[in-house]
N, C-alpha and C. Protein backbone atom coordinates (compact mmCIF):
# COMPACT_ATOMS: atom_id res chain seq x y z
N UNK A 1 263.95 -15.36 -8.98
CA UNK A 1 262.95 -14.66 -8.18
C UNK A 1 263.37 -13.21 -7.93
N UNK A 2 264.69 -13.50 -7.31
CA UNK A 2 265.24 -11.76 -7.24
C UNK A 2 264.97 -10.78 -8.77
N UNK A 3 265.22 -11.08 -9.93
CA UNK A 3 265.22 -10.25 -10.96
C UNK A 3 263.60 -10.15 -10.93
N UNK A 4 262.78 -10.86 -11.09
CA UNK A 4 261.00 -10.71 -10.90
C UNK A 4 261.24 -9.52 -10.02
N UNK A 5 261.22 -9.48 -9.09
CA UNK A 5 261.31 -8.16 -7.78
C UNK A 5 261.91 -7.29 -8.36
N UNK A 6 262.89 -7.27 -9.10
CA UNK A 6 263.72 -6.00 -9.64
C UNK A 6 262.70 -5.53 -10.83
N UNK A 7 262.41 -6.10 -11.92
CA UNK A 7 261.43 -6.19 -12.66
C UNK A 7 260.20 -5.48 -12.51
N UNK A 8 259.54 -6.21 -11.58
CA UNK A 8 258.11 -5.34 -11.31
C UNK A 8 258.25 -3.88 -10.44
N UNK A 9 259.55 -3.78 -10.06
CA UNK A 9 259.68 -2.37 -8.58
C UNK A 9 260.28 -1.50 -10.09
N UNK A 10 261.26 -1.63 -11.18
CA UNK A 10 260.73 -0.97 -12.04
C UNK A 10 259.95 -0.50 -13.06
N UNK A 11 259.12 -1.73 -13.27
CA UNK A 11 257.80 -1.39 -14.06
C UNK A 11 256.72 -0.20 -13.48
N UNK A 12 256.68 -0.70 -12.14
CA UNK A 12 256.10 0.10 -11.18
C UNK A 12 256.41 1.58 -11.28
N UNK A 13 257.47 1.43 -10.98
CA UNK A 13 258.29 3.32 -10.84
C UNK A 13 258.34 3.91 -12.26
N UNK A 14 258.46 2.92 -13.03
CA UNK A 14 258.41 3.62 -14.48
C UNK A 14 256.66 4.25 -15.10
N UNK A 15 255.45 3.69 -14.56
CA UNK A 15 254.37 4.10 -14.48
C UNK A 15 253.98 5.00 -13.29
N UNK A 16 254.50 5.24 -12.18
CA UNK A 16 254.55 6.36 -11.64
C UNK A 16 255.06 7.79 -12.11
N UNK A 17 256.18 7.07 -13.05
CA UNK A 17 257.03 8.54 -13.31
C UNK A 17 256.07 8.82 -14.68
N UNK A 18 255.23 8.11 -15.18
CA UNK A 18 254.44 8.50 -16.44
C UNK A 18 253.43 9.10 -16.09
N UNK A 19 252.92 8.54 -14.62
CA UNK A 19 251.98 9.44 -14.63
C UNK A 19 252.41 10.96 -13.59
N UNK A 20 253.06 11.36 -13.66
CA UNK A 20 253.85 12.61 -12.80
C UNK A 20 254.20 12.76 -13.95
N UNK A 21 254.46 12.51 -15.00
CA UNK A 21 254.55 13.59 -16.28
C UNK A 21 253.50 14.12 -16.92
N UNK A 22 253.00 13.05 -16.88
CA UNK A 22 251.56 13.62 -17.40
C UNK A 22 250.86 14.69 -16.71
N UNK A 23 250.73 14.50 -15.21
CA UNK A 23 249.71 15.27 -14.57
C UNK A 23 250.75 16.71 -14.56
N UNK A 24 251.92 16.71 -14.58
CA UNK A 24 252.96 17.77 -14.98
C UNK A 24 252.71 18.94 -16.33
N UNK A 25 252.45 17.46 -17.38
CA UNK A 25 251.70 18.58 -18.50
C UNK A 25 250.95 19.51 -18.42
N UNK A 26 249.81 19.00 -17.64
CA UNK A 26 248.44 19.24 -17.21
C UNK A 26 248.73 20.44 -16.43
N UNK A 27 249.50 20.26 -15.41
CA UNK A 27 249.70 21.24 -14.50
C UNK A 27 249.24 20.63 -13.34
N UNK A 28 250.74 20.74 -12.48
CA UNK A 28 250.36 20.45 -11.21
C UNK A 28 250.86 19.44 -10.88
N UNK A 29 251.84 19.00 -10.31
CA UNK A 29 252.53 17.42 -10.25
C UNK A 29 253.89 18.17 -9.38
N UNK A 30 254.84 16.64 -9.23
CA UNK A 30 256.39 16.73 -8.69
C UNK A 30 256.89 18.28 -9.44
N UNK A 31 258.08 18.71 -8.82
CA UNK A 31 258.61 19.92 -9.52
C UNK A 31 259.39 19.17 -10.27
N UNK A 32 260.36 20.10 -11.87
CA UNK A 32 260.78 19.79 -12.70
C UNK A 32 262.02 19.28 -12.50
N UNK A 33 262.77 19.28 -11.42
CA UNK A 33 263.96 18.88 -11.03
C UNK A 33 263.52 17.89 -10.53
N UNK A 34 263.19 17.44 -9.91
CA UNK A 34 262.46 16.25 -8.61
C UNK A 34 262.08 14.76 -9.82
N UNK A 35 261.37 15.46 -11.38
CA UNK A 35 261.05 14.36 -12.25
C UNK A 35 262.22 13.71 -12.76
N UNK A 36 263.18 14.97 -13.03
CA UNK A 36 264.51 14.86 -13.60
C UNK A 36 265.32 13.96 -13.08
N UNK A 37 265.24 13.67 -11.63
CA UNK A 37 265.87 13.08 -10.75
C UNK A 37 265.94 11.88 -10.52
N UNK A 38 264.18 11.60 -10.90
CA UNK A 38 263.60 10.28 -10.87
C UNK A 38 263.93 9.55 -11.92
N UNK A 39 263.83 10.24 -13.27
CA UNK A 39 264.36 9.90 -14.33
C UNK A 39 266.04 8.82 -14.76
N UNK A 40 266.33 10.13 -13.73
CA UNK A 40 267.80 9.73 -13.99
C UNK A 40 268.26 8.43 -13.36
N UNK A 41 267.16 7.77 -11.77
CA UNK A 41 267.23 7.15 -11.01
C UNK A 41 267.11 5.69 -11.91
N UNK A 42 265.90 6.42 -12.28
CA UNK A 42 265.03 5.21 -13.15
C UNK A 42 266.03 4.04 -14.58
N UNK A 43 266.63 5.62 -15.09
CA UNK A 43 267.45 5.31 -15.99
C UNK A 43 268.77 4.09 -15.54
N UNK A 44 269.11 4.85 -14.45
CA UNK A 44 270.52 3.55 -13.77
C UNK A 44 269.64 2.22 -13.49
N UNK A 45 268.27 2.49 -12.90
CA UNK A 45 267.67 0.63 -12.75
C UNK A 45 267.78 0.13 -13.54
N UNK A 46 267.39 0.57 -14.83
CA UNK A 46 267.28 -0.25 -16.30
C UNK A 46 268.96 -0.46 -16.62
N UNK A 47 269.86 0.30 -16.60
CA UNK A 47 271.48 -0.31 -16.99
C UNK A 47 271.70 -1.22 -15.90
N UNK A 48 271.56 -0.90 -14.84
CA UNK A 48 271.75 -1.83 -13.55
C UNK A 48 271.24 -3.36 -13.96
N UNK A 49 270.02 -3.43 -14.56
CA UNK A 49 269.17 -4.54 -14.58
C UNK A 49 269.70 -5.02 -16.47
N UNK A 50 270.07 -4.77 -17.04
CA UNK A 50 270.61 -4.92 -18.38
C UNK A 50 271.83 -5.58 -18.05
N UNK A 51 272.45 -5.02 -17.89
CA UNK A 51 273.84 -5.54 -17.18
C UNK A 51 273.69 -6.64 -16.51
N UNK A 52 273.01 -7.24 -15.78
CA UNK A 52 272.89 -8.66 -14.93
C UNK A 52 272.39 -9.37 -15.93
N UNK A 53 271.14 -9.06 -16.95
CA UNK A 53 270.93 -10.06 -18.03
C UNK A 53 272.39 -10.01 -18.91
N UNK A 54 273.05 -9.19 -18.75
CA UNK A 54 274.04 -9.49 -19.77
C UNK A 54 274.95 -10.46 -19.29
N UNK A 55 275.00 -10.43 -18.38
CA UNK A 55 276.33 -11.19 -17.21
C UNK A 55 276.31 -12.82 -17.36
N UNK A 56 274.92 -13.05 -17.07
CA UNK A 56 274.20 -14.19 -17.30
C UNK A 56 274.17 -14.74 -18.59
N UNK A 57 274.26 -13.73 -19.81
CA UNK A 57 273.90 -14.16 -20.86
C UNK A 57 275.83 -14.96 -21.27
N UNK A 58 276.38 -14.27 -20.75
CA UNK A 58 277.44 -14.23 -21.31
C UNK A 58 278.04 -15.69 -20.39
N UNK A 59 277.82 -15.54 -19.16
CA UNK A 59 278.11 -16.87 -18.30
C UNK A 59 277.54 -18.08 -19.02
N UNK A 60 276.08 -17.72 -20.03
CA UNK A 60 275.57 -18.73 -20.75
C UNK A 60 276.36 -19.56 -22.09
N UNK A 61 277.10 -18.54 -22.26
CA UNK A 61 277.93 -19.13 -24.00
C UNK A 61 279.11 -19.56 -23.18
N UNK A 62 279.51 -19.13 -21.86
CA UNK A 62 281.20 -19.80 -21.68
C UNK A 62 280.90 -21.28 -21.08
N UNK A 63 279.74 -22.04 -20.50
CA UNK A 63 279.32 -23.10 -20.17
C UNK A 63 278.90 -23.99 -21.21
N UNK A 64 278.64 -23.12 -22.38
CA UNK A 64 277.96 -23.62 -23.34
C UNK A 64 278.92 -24.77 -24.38
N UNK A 65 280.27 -23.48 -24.27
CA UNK A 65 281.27 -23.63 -25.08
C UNK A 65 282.08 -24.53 -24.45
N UNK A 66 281.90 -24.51 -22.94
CA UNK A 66 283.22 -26.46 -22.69
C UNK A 66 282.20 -27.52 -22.37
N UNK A 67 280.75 -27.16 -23.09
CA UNK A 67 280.57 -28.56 -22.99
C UNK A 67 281.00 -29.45 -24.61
């Protein structure tokens, strides 16, 4: 349940920050540092959240392997 919540709060923020680029193109949106920021934020959720599937994945083959 916890990763669902992690999941959708960055799906979410990741379509916010698409559309603040976009309307950026356009003209007129967050300033260019402020997107940069978000970006970078955005970027650690996704390693943050990679990393726990990995953890798991890997807890999966060492259970796997003494049965």
């Amino acid at each position: 349940m916890k990763l669902k919540i992690i999941d959708i709060l960055l799906i979410l923020f990741g379509l916010l920050l698409i559309y603040q680029i976009i309307r950026k193109i356009f003209g007129g949106s967050w300033s260019s540092e402020v997107i940069m920021i978000a970006l970078l934020i955005f970027n650690l959720g996704l390693t943050w959240k990679i990393s726990l599937n990995f953890e798991k994945h890997i807890l999966w083959h060492k259970f796997k392997d003494n049965k």
